[in-house]
Protein backbone atom coordinates (compact mmCIF):
# COMPACT_ATOMS: atom_id res chain seq x y z
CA UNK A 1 -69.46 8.97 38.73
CA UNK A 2 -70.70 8.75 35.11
CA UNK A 3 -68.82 7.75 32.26
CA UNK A 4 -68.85 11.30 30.62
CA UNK A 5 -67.14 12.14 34.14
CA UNK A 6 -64.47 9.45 34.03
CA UNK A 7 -63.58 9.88 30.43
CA UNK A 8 -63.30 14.04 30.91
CA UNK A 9 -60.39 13.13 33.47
CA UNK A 10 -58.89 10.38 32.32
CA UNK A 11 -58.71 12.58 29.09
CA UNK A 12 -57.71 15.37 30.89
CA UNK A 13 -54.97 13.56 32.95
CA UNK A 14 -53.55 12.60 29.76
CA UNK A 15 -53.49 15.87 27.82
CA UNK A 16 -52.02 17.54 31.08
CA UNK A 17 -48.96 14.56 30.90
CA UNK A 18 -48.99 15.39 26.96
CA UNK A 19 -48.34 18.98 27.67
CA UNK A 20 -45.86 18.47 30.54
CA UNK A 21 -43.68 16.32 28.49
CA UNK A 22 -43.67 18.69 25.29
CA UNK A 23 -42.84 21.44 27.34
CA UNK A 24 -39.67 19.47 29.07
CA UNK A 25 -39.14 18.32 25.17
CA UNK A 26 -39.21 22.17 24.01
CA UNK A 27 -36.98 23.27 26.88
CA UNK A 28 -34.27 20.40 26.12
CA UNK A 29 -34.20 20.96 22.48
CA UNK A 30 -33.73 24.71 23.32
CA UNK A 31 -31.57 24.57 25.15
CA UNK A 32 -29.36 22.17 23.03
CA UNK A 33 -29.38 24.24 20.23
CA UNK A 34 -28.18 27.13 22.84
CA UNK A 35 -25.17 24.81 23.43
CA UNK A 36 -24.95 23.65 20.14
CA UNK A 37 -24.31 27.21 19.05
CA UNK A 38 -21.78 28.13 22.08
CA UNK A 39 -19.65 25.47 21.36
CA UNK A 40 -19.42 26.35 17.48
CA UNK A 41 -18.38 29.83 18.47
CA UNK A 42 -16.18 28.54 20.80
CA UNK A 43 -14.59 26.07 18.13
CA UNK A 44 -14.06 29.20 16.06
CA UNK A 45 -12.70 31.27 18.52
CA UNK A 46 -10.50 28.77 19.14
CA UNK A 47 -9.61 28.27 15.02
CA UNK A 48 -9.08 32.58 15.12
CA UNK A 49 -6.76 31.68 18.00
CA UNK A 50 -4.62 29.06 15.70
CA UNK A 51 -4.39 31.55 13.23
CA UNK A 52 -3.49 34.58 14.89
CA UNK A 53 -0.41 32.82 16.52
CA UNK A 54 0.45 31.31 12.82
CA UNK A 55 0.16 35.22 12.06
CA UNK A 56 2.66 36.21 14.34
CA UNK A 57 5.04 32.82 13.78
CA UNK A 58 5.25 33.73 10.55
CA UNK A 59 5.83 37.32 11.38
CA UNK A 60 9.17 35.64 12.95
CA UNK A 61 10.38 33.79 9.92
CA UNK A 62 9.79 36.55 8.23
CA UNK A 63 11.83 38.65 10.10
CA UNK A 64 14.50 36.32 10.33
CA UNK A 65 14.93 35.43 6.48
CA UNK A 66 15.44 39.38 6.03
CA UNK A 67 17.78 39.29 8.38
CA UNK A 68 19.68 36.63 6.84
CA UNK A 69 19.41 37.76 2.97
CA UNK A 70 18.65 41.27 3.32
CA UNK A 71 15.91 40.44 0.67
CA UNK A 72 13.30 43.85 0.95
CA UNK A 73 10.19 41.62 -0.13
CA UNK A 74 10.51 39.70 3.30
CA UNK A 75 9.90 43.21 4.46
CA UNK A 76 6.71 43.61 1.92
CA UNK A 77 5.57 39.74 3.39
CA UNK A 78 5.88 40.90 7.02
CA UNK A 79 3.66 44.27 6.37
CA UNK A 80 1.46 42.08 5.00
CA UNK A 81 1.75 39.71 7.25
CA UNK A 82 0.95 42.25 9.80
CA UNK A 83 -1.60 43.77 8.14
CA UNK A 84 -3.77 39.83 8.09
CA UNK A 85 -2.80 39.94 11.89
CA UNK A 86 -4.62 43.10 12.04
CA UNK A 87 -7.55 41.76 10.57
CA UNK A 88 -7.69 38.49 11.80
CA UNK A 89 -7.41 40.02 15.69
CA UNK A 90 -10.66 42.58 14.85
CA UNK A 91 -12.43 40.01 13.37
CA UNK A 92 -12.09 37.37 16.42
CA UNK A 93 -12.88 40.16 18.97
CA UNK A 94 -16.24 40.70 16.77
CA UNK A 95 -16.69 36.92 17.25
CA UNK A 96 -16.39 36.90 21.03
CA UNK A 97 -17.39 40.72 21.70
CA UNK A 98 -19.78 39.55 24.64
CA UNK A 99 -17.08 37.63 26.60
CA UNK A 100 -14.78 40.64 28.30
CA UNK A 101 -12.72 38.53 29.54
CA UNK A 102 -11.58 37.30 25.85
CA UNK A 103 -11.56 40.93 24.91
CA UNK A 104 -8.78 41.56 27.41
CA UNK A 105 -7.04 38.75 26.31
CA UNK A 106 -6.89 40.08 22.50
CA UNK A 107 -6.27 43.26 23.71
CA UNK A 108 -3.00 41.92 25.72
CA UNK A 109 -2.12 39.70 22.60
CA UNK A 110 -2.51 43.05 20.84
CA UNK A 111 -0.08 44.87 22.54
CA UNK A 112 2.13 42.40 22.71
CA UNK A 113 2.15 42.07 18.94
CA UNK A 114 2.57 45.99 18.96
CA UNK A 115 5.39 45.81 22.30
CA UNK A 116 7.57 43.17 18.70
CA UNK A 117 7.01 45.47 16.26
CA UNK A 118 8.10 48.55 18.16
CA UNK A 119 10.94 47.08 20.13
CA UNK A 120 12.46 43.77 18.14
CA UNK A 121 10.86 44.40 14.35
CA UNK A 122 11.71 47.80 14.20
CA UNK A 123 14.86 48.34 15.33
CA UNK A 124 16.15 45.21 13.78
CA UNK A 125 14.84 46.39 10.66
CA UNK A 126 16.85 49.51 10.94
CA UNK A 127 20.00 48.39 12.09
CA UNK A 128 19.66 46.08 8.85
């Protein structure tokens, strides 16, 4: 073999290693950033989580400082409060709209929410 030979594959040998390892590099920083981004929608799913059951805690204290003062703005505080539960629900099942399982989740937390208002809120409100 001639030297041109022997330099074309030791160059070649090494450009082939070069590309090998950039494409493993690529690949890894892909698919880190991927990850990276799953797990920041997942910490905000989880934050939209936090507040929605603040939401309906609140909801709660609302209802129960009516009850105990009669006071019609708790009653203003808890539509509102309602209202921001509203929006805060829609808003996380935007966030996690390719996950059905979450969507069925929301949509039971939903109805629960709904199953208060209907059968605890309302009627306590009236009685009142």
């Amino acid at each position: 073999m001639n030297i041109n030979s022997q330099l074309f594959g030791g160059t070649t040998a090494v450009v082939v290693t070069m590309l090998i390892f950039i494409t493993f590099l690529f690949r890894s920083i892909n698919t880190q950033n991927e990850t990276a981004e799953l797990v920041e929608r997942s910490q905000l799913a989880i934050n939209d989580g936090a507040v929605i059951s603040d939401i309906f805690s609140q909801n709660n204290v609302v209802l129960s400082r009516f009850l105990l003062t009669g006071d019609e703005d708790y009653l203003n505080a808890l539509k509102s409060s309602q209202a921001k539960f509203n929006i805060q629900l829609d808003s996380t099942k935007k966030l996690v709209s390719d996950k059905v399982d979450q969507i069925s989740r929301l949509d039971n937390i939903s109805r629960l929410h709904e199953q208060w208002q209907s059968e605890i809120a309302q009627p306590v409100i009236t009685a009142k």
